[in-house]
PDB file of N, CA and C in Angstrom:
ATOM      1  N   UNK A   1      94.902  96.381 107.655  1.00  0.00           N
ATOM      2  CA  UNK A   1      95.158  97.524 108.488  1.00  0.00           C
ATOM      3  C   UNK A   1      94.327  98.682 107.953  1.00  0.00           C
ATOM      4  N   UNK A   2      93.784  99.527 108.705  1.00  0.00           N
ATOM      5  CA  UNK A   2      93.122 100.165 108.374  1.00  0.00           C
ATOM      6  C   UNK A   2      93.315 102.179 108.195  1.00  0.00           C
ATOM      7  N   UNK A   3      93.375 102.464 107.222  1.00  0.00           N
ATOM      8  CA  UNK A   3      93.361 103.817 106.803  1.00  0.00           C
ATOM      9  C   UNK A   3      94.081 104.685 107.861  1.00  0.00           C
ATOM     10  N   UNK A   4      93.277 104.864 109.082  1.00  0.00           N
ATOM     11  CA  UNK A   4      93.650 105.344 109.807  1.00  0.00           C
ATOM     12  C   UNK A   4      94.963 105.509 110.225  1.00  0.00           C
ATOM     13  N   UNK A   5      94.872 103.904 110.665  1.00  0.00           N
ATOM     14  CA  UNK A   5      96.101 103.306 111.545  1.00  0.00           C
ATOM     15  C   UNK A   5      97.633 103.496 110.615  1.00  0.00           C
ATOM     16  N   UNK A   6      97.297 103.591 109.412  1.00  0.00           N
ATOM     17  CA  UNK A   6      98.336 103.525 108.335  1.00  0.00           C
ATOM     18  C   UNK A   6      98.760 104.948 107.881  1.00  0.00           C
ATOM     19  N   UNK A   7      97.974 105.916 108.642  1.00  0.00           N
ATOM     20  CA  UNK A   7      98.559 107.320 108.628  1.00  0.00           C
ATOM     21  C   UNK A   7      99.239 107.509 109.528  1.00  0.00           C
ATOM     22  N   UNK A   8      98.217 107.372 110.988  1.00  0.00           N
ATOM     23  CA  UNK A   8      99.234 107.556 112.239  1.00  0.00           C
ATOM     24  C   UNK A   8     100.772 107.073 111.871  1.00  0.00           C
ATOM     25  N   UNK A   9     101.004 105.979 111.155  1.00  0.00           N
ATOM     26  CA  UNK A   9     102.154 105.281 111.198  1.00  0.00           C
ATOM     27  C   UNK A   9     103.434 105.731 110.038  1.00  0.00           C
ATOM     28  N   UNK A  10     102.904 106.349 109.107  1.00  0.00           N
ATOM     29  CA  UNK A  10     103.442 106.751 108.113  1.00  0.00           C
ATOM     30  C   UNK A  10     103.782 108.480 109.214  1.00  0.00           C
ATOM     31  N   UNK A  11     102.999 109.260 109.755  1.00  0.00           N
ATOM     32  CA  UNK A  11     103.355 110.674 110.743  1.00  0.00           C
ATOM     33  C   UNK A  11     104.388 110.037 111.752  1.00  0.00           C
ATOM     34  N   UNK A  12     104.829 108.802 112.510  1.00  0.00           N
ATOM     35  CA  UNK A  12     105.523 108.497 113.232  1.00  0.00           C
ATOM     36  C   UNK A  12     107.225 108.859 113.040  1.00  0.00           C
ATOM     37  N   UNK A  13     107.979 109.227 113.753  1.00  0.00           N
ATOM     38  CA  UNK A  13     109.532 109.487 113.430  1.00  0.00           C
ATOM     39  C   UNK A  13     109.597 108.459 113.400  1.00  0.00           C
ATOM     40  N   UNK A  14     110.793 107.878 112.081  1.00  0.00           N
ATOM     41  CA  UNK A  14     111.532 106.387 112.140  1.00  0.00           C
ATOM     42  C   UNK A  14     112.762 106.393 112.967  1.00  0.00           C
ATOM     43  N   UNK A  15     112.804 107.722 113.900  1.00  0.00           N
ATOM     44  CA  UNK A  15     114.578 107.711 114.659  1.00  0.00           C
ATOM     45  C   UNK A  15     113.778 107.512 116.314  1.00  0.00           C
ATOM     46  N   UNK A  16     114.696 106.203 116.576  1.00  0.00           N
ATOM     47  CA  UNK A  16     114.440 105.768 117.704  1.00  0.00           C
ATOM     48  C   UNK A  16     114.651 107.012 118.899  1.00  0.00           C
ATOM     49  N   UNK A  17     113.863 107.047 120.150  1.00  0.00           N
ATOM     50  CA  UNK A  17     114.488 108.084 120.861  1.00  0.00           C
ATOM     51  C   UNK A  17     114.205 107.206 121.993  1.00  0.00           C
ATOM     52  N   UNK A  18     115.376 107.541 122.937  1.00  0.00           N
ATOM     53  CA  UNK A  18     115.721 106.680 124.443  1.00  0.00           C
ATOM     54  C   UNK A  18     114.534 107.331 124.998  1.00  0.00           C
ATOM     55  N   UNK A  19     114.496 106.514 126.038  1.00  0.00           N
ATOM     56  CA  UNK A  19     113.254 106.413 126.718  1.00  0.00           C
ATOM     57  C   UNK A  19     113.467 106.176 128.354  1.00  0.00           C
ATOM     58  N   UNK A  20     112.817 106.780 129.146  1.00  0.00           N
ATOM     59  CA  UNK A  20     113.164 106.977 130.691  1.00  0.00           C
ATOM     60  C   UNK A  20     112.612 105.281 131.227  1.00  0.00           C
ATOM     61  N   UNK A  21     113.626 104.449 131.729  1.00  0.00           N
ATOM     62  CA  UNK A  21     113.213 103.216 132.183  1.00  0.00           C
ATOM     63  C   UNK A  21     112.122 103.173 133.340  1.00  0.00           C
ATOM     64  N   UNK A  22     112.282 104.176 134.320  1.00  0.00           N
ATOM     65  CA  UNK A  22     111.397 104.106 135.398  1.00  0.00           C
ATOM     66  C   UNK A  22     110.153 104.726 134.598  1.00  0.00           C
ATOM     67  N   UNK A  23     109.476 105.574 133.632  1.00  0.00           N
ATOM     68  CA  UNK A  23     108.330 105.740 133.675  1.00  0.00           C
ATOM     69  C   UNK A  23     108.230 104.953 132.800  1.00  0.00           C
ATOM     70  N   UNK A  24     108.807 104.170 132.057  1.00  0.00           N
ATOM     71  CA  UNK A  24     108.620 102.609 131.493  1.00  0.00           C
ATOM     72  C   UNK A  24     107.710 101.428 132.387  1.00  0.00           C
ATOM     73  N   UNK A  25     108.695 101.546 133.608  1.00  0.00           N
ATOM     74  CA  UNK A  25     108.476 100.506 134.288  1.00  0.00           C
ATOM     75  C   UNK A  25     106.932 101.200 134.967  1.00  0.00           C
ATOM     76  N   UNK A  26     107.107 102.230 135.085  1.00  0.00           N
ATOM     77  CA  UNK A  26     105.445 103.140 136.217  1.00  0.00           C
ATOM     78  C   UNK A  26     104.494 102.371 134.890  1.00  0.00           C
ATOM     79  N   UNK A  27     104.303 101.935 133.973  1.00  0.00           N
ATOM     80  CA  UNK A  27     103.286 102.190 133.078  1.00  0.00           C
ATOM     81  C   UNK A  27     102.664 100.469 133.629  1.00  0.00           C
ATOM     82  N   UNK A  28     103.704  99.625 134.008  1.00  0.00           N
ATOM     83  CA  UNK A  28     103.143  98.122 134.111  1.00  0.00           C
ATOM     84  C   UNK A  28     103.301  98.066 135.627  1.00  0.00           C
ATOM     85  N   UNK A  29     104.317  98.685 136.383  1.00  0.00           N
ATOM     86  CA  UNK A  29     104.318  98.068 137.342  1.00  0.00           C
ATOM     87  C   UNK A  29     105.926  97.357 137.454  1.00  0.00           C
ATOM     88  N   UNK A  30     106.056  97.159 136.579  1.00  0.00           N
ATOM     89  CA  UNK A  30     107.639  96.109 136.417  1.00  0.00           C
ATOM     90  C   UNK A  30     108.297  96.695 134.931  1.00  0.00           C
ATOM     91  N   UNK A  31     109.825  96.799 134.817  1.00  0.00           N
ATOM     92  CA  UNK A  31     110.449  97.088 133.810  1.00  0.00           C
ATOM     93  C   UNK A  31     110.475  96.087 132.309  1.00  0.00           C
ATOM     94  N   UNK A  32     110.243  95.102 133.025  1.00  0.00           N
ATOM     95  CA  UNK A  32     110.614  93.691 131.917  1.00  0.00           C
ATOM     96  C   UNK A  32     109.149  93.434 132.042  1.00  0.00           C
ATOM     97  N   UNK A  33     108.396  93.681 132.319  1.00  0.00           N
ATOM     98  CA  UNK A  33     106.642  92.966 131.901  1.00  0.00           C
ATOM     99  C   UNK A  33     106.408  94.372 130.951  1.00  0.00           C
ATOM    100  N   UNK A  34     106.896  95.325 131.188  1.00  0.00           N
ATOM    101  CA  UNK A  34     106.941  96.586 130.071  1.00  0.00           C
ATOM    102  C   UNK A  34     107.186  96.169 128.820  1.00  0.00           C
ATOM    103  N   UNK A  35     108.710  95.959 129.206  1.00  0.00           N
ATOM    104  CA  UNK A  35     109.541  95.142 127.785  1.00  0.00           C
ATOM    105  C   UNK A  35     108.561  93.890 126.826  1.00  0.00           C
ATOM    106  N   UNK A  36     108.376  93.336 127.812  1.00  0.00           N
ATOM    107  CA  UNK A  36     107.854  92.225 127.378  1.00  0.00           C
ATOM    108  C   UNK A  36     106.201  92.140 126.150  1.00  0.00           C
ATOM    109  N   UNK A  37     105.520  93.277 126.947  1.00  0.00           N
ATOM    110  CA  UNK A  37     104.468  93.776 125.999  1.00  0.00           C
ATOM    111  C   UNK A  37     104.705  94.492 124.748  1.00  0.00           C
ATOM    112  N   UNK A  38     105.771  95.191 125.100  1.00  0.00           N
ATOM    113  CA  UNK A  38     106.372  96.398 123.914  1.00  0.00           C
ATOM    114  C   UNK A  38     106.383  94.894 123.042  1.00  0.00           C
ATOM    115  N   UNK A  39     107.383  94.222 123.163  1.00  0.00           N
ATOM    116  CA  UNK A  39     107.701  93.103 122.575  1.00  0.00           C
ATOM    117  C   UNK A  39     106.574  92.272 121.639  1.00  0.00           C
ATOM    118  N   UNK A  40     106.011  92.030 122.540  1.00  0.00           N
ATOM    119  CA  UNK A  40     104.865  91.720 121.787  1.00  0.00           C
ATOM    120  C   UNK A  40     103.855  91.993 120.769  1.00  0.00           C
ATOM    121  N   UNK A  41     103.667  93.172 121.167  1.00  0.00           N
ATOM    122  CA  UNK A  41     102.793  93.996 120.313  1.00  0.00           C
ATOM    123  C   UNK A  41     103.632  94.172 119.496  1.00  0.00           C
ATOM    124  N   UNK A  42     104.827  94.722 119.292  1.00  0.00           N
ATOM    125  CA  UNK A  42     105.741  94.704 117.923  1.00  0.00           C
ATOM    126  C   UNK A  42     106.146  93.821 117.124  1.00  0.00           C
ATOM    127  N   UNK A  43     105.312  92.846 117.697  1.00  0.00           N
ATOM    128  CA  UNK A  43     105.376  91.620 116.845  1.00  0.00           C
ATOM    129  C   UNK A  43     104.234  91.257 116.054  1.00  0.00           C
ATOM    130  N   UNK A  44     103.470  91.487 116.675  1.00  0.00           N
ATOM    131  CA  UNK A  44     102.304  91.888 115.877  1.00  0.00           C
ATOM    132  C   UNK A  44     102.098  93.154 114.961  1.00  0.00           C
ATOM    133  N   UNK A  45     102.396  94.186 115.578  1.00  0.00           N
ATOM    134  CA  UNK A  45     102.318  95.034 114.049  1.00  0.00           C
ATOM    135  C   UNK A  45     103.100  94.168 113.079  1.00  0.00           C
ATOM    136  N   UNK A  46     104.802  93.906 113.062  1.00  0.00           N
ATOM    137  CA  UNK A  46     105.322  93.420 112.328  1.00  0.00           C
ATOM    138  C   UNK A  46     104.768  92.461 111.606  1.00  0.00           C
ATOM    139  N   UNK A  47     103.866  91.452 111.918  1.00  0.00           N
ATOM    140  CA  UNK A  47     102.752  90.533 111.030  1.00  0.00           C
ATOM    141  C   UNK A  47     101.610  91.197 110.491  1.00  0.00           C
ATOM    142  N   UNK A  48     101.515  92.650 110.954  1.00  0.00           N
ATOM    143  CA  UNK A  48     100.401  92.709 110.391  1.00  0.00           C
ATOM    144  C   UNK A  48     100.933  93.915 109.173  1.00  0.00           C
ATOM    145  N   UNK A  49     102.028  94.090 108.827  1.00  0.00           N
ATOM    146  CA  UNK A  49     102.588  95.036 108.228  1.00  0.00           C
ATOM    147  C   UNK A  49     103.051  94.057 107.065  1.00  0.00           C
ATOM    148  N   UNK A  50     103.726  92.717 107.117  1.00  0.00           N
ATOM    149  CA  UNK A  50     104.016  91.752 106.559  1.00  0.00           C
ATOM    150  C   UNK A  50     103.009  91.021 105.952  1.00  0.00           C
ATOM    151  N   UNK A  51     101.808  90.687 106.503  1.00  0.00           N
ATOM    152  CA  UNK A  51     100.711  90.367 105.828  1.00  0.00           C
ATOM    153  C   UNK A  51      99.868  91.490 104.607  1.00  0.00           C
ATOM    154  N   UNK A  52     100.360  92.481 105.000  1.00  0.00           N
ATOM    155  CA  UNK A  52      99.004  93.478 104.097  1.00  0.00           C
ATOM    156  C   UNK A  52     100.647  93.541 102.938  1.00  0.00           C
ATOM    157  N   UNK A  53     101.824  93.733 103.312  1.00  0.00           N
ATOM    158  CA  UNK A  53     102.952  93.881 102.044  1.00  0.00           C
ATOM    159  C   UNK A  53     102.427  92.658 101.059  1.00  0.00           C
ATOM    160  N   UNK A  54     102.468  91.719 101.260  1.00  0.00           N
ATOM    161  CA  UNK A  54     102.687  90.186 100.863  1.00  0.00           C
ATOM    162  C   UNK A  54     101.328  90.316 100.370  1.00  0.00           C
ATOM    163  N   UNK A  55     100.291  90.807 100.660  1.00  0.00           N
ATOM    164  CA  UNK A  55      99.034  90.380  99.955  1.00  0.00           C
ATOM    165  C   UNK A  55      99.072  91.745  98.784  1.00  0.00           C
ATOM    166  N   UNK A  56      99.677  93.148  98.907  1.00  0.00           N
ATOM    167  CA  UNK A  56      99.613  93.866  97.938  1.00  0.00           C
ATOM    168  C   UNK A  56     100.685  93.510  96.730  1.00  0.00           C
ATOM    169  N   UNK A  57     101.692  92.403  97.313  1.00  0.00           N
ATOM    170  CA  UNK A  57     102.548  92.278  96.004  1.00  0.00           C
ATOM    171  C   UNK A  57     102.089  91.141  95.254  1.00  0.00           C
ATOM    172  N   UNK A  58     101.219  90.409  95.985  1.00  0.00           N
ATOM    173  CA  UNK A  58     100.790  89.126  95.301  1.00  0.00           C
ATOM    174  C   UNK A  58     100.141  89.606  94.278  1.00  0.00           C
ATOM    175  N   UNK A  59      99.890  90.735  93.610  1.00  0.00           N
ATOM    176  CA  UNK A  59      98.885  91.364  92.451  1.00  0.00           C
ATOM    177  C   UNK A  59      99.687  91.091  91.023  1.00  0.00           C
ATOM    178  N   UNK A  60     101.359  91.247  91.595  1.00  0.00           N
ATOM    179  CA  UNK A  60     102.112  91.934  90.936  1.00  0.00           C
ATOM    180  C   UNK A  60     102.982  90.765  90.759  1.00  0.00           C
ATOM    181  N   UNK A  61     103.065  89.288  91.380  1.00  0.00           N
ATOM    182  CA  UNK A  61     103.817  88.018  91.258  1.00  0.00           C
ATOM    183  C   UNK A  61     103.189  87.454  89.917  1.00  0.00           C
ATOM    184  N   UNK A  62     104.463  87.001  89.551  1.00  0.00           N
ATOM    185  CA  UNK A  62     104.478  86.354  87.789  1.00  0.00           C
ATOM    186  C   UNK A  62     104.586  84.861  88.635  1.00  0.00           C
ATOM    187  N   UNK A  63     103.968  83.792  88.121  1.00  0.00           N
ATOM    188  CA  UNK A  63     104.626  82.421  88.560  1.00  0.00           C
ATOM    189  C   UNK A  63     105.196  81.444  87.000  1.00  0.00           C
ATOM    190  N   UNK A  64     105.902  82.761  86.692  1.00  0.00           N
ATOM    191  CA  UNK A  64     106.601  81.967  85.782  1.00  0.00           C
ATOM    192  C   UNK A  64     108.402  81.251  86.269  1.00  0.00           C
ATOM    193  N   UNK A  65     108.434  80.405  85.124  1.00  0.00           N
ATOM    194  CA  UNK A  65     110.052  79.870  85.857  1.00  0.00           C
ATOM    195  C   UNK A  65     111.073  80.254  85.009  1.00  0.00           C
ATOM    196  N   UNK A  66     111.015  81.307  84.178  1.00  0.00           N
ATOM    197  CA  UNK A  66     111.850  81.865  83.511  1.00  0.00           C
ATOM    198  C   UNK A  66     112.641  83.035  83.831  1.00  0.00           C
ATOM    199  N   UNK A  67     113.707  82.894  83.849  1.00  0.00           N
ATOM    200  CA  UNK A  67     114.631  83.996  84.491  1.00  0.00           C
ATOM    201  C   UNK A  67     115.232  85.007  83.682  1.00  0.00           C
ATOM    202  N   UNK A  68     114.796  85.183  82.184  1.00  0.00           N
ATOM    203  CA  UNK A  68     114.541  86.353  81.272  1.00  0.00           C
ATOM    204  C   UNK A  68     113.624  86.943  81.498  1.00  0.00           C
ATOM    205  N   UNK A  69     112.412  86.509  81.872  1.00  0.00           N
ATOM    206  CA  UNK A  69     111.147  87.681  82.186  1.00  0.00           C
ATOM    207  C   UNK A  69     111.094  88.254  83.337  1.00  0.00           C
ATOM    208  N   UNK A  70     112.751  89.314  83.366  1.00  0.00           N
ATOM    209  CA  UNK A  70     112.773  90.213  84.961  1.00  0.00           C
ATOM    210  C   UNK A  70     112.188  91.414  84.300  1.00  0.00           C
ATOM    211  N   UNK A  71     111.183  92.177  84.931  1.00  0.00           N
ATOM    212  CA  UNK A  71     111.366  93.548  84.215  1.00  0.00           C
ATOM    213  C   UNK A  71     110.389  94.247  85.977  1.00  0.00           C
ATOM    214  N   UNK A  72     110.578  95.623  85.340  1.00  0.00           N
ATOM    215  CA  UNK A  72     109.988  96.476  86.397  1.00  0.00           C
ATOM    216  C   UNK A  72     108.729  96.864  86.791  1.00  0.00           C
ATOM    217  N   UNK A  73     108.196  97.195  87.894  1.00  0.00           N
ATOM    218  CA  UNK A  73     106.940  97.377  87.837  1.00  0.00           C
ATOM    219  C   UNK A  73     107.254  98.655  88.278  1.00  0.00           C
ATOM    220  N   UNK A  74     106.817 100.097  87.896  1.00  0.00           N
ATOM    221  CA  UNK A  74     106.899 101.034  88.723  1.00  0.00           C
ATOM    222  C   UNK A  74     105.837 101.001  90.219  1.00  0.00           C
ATOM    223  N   UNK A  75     104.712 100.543  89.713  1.00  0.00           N
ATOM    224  CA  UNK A  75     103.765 100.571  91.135  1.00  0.00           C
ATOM    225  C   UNK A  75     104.207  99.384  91.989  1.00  0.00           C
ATOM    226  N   UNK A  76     104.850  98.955  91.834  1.00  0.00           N
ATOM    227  CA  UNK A  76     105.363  97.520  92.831  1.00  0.00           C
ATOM    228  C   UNK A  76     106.561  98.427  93.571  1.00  0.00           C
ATOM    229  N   UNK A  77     107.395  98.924  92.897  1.00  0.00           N
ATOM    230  CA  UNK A  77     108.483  99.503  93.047  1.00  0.00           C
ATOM    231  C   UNK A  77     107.864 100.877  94.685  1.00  0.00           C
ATOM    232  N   UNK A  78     106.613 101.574  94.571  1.00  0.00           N
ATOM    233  CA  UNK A  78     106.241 102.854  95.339  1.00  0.00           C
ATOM    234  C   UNK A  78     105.668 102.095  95.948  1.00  0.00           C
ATOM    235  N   UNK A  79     105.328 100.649  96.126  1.00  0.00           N
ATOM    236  CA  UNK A  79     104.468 100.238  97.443  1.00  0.00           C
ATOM    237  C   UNK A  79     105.702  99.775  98.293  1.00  0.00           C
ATOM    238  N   UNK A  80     106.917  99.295  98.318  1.00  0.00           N
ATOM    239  CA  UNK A  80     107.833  99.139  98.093  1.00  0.00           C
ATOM    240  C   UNK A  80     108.707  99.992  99.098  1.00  0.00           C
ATOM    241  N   UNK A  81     109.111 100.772  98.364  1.00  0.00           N
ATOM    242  CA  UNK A  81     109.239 102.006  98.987  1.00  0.00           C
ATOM    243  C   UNK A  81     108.774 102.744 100.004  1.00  0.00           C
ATOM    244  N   UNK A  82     107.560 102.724 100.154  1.00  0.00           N
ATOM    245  CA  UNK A  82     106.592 103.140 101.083  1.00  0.00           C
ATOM    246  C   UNK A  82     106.736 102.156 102.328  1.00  0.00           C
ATOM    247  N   UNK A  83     106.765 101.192 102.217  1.00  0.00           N
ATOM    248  CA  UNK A  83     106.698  99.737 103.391  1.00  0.00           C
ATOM    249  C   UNK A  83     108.220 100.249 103.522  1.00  0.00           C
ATOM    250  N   UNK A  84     109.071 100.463 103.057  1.00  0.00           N
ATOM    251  CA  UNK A  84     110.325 100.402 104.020  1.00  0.00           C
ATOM    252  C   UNK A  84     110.673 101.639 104.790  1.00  0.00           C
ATOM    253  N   UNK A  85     110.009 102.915 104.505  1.00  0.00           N
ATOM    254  CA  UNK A  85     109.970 103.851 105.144  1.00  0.00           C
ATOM    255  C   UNK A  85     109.424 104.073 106.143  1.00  0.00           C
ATOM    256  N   UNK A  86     108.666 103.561 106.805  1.00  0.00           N
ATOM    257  CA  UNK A  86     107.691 103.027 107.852  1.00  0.00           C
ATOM    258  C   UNK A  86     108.432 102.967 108.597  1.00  0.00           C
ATOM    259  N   UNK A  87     108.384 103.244 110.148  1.00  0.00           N
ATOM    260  CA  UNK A  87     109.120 103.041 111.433  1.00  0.00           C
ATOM    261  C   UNK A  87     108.972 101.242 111.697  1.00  0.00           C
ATOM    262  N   UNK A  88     109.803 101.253 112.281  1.00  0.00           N
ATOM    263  CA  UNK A  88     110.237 100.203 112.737  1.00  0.00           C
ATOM    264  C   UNK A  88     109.305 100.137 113.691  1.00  0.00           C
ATOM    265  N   UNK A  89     108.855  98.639 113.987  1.00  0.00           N
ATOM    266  CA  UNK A  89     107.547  98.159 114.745  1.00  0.00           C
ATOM    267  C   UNK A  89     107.818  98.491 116.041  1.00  0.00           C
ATOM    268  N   UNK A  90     109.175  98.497 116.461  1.00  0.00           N
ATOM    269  CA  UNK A  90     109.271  98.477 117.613  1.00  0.00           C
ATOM    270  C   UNK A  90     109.083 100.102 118.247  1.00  0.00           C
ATOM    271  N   UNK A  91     109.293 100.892 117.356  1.00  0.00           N
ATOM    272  CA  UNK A  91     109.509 102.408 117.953  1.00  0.00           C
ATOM    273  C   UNK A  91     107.964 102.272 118.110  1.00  0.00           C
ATOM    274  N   UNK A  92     107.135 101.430 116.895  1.00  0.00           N
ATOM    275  CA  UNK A  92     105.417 102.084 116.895  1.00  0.00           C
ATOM    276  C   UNK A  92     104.696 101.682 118.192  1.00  0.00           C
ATOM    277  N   UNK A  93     105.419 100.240 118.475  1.00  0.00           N
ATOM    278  CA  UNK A  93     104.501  99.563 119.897  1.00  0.00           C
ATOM    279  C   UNK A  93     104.996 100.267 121.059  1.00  0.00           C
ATOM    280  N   UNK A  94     106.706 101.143 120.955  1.00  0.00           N
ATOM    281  CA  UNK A  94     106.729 101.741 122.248  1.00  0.00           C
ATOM    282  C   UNK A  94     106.208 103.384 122.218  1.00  0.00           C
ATOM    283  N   UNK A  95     105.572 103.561 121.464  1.00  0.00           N
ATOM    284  CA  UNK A  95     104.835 104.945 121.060  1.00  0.00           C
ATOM    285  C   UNK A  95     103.570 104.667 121.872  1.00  0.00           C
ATOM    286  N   UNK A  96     103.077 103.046 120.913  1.00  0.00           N
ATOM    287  CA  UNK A  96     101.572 103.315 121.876  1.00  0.00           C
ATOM    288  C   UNK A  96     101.442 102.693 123.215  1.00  0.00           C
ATOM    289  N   UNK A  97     102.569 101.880 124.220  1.00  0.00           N
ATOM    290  CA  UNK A  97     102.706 101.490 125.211  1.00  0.00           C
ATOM    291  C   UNK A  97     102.882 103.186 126.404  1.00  0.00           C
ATOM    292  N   UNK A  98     103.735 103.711 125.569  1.00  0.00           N
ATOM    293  CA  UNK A  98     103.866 104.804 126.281  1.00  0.00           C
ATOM    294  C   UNK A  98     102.220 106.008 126.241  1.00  0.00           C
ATOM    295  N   UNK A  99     101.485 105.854 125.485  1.00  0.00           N
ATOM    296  CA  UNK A  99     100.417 106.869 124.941  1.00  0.00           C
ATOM    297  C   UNK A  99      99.522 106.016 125.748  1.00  0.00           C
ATOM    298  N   UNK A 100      99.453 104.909 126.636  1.00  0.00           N
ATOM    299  CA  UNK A 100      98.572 103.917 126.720  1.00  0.00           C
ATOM    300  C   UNK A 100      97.154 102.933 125.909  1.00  0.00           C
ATOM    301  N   UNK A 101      98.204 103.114 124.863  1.00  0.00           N
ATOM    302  CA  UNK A 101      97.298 102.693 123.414  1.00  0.00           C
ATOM    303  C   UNK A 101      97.235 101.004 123.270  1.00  0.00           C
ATOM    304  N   UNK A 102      98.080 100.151 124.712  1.00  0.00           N
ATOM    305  CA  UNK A 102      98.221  99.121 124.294  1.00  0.00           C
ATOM    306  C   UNK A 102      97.655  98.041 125.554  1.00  0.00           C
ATOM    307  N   UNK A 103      96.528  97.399 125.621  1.00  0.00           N
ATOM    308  CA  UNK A 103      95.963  96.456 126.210  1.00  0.00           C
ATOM    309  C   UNK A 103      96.830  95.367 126.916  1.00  0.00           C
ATOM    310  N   UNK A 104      97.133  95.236 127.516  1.00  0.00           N
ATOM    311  CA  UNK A 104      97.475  93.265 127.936  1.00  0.00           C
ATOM    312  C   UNK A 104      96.589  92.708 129.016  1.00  0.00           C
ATOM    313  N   UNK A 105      96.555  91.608 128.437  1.00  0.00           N
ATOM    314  CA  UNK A 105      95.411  90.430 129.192  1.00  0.00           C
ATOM    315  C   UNK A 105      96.829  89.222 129.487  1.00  0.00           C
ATOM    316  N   UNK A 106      96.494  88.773 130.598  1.00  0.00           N
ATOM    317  CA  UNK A 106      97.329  88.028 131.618  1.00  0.00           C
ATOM    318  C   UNK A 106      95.894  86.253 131.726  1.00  0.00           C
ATOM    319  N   UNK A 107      95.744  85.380 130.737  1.00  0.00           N
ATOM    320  CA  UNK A 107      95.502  84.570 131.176  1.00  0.00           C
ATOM    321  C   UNK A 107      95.286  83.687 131.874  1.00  0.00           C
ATOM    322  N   UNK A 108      96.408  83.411 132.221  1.00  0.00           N
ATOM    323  CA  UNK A 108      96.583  82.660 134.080  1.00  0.00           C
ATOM    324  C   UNK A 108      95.840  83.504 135.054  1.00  0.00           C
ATOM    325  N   UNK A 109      96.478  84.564 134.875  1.00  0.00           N
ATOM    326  CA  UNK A 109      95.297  85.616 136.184  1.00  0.00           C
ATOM    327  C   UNK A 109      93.530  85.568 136.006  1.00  0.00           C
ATOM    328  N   UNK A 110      93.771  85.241 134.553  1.00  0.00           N
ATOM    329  CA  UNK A 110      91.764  85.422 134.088  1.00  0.00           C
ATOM    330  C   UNK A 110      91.071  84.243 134.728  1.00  0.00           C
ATOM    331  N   UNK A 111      91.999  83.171 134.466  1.00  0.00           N
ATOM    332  CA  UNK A 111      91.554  81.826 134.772  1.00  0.00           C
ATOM    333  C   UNK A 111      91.219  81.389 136.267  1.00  0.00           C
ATOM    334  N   UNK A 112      92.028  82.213 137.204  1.00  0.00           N
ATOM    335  CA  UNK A 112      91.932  81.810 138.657  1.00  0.00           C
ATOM    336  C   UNK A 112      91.110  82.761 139.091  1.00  0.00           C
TER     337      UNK A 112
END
């Protein structure tokens, strides 16, 4: 993820705010093909938020099998921290569904 994208997201409110269904639905055309993209795309940030965590803690994984060698990392601990403060994927994909920040391609339609 890139610099950018990881500020916008860190400036985002983590408090969900309701959202008007009809200019939901004005943005696709349909309420649930709305849903359905929000959906999506928040599934993807969520992998892509999960992939960059998992590759910054892998620095910091012992592969030992001993269960006396617990101790602390402070910098494991603030990356940590930081990843859970982060909005929830879903507020971020309906931020940029609503901002029109979010693409969908319809396959079946490409194909015919």
């Amino acid at each position: 993820m890139d610099k950018s994208k990881k500020i916008k997201m860190t400036q985002q409110s983590p408090i969900l705010e309701t959202q008007n269904l009809e200019e939901v639905g004005k943005k696709s055309g349909n309420v649930y093909e709305a849903l359905h993209i929000i959906a999506k795309r928040a599934n993807q940030i969520s992998r892509e938020i999960k992939e960059e965590l998992h590759a910054k803690l892998e620095d910091f994984a012992t592969h030992t099998d001993s269960l006396e060698e617990v101790h602390e990392n402070r910098e494991q601990i603030e990356i940590s921290k930081f990843y859970e403060k982060l909005p929830h994927p879903t507020i971020l994909a309906t931020k940029e569904f609503m901002n029109n920040e979010v693409n969908a391609r319809y396959p079946e339609v490409e194909e015919n």
